[in-house]
N, C-alpha and C. Protein backbone atom coordinates (compact mmCIF):
# COMPACT_ATOMS: atom_id res chain seq x y z
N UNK A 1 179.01 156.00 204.25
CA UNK A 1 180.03 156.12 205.27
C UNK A 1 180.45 154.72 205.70
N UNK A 2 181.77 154.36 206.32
CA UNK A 2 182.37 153.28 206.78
C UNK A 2 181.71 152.69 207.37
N UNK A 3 181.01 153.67 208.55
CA UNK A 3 180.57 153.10 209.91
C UNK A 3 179.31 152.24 209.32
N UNK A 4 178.52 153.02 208.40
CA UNK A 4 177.02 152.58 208.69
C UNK A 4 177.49 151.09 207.28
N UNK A 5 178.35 151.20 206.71
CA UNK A 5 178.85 149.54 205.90
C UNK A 5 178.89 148.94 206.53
N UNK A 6 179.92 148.87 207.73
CA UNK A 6 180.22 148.14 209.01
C UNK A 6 179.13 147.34 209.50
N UNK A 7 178.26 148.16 209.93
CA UNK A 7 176.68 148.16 210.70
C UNK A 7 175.68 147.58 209.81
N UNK A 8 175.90 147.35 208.71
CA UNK A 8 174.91 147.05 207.93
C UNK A 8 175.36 145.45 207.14
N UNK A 9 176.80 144.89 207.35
CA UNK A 9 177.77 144.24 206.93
C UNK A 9 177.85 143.06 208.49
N UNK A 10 177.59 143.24 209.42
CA UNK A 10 177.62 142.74 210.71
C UNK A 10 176.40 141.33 210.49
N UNK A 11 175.27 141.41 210.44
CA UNK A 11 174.81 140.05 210.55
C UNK A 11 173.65 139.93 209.15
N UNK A 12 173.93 139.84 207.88
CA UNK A 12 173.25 139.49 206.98
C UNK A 12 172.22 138.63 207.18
N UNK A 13 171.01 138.28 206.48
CA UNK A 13 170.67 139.65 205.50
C UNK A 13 169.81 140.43 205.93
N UNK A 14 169.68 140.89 207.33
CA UNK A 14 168.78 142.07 207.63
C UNK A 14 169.89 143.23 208.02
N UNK A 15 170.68 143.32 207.88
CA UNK A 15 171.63 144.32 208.18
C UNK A 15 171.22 144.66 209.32
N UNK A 16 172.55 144.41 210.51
CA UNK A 16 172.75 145.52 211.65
C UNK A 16 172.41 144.35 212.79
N UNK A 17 172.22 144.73 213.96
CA UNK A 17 171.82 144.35 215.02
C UNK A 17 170.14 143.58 215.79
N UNK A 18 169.22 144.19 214.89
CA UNK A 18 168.23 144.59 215.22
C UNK A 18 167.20 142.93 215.28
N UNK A 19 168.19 141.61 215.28
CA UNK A 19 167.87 140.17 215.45
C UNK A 19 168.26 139.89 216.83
N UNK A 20 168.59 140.74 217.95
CA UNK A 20 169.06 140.34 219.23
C UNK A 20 168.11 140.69 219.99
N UNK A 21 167.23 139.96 220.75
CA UNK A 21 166.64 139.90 221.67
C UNK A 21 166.56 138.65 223.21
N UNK A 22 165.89 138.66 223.89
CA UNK A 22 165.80 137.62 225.07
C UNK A 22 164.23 137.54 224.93
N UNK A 23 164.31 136.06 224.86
CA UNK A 23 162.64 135.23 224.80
C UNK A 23 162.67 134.54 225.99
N UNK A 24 161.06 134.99 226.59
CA UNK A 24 160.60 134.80 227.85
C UNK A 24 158.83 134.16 227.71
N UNK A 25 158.30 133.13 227.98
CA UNK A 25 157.40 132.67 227.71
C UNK A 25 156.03 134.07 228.16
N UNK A 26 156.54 134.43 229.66
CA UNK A 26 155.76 135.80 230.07
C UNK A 26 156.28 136.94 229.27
N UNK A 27 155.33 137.36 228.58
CA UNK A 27 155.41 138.93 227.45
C UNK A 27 155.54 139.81 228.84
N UNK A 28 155.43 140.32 229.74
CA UNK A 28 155.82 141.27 230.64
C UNK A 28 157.33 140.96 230.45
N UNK A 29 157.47 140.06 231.60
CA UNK A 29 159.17 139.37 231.49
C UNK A 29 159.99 139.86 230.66
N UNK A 30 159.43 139.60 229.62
CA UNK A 30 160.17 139.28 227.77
C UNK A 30 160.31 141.02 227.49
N UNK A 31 159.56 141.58 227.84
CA UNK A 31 159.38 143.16 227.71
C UNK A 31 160.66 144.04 228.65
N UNK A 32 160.49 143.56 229.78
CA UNK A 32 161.47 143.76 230.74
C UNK A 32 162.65 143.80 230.26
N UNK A 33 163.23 142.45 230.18
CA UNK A 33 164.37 142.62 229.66
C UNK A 33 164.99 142.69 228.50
N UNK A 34 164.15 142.75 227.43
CA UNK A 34 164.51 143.27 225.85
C UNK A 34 164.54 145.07 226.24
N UNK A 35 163.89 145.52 227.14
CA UNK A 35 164.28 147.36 226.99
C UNK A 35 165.19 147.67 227.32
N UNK A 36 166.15 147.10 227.88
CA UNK A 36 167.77 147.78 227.49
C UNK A 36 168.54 147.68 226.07
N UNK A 37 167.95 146.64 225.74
CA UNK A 37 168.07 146.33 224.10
C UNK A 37 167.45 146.95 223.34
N UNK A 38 166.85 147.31 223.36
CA UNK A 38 165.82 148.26 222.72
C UNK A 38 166.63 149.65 222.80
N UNK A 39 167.08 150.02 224.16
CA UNK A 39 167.77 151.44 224.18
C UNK A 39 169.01 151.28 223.56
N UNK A 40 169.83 150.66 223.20
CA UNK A 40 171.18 150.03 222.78
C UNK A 40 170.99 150.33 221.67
N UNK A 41 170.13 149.64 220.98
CA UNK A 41 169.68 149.38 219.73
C UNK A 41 169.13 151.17 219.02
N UNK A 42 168.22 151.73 219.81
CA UNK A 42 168.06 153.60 219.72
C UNK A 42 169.16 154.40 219.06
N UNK A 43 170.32 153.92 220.56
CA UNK A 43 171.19 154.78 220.37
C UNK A 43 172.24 154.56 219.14
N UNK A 44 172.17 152.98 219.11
CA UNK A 44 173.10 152.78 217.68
C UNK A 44 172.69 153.80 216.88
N UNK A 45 171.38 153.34 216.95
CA UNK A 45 170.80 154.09 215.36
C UNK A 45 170.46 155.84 215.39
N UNK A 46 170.59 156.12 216.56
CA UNK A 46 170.89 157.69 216.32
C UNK A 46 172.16 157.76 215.90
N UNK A 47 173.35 157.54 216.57
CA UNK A 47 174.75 157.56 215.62
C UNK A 47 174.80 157.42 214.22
N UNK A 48 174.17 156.31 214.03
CA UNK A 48 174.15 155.97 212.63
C UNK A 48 173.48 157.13 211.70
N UNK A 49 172.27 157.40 212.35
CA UNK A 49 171.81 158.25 211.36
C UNK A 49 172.43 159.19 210.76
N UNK A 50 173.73 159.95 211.99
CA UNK A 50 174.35 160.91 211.95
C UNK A 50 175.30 160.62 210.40
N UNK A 51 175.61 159.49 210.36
CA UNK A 51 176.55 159.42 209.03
C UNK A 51 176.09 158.81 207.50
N UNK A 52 174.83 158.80 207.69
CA UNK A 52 174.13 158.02 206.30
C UNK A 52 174.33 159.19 205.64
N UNK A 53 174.11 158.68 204.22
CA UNK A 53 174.40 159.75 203.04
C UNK A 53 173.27 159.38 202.21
């Protein structure tokens, strides 16, 4: 499907999104605010799943 080329075509060579995080010397901290990223990142990939072949 288009979408998941798109998504997989976006930041070579690990395909997709999944290189975006926030580094925090405190791992709590660092935890904190990577879990909205983390949910972002979920929901991409439930969409996505929806159109793989």
């Amino acid at each position: 499907m288009h979408v998941v080329r798109l998504h997989r075509s976006l930041y070579p060579p690990r395909e997709g999104l999944s290189d975006f995080f926030i580094w925090d010397d405190d791992f709590q901290k660092r935890r904190e605010l990577n879990a909205p990223l983390e949910k972002i990142l979920e929901d991409i990939w439930a969409i996505l799943k929806k159109y793989e072949l």
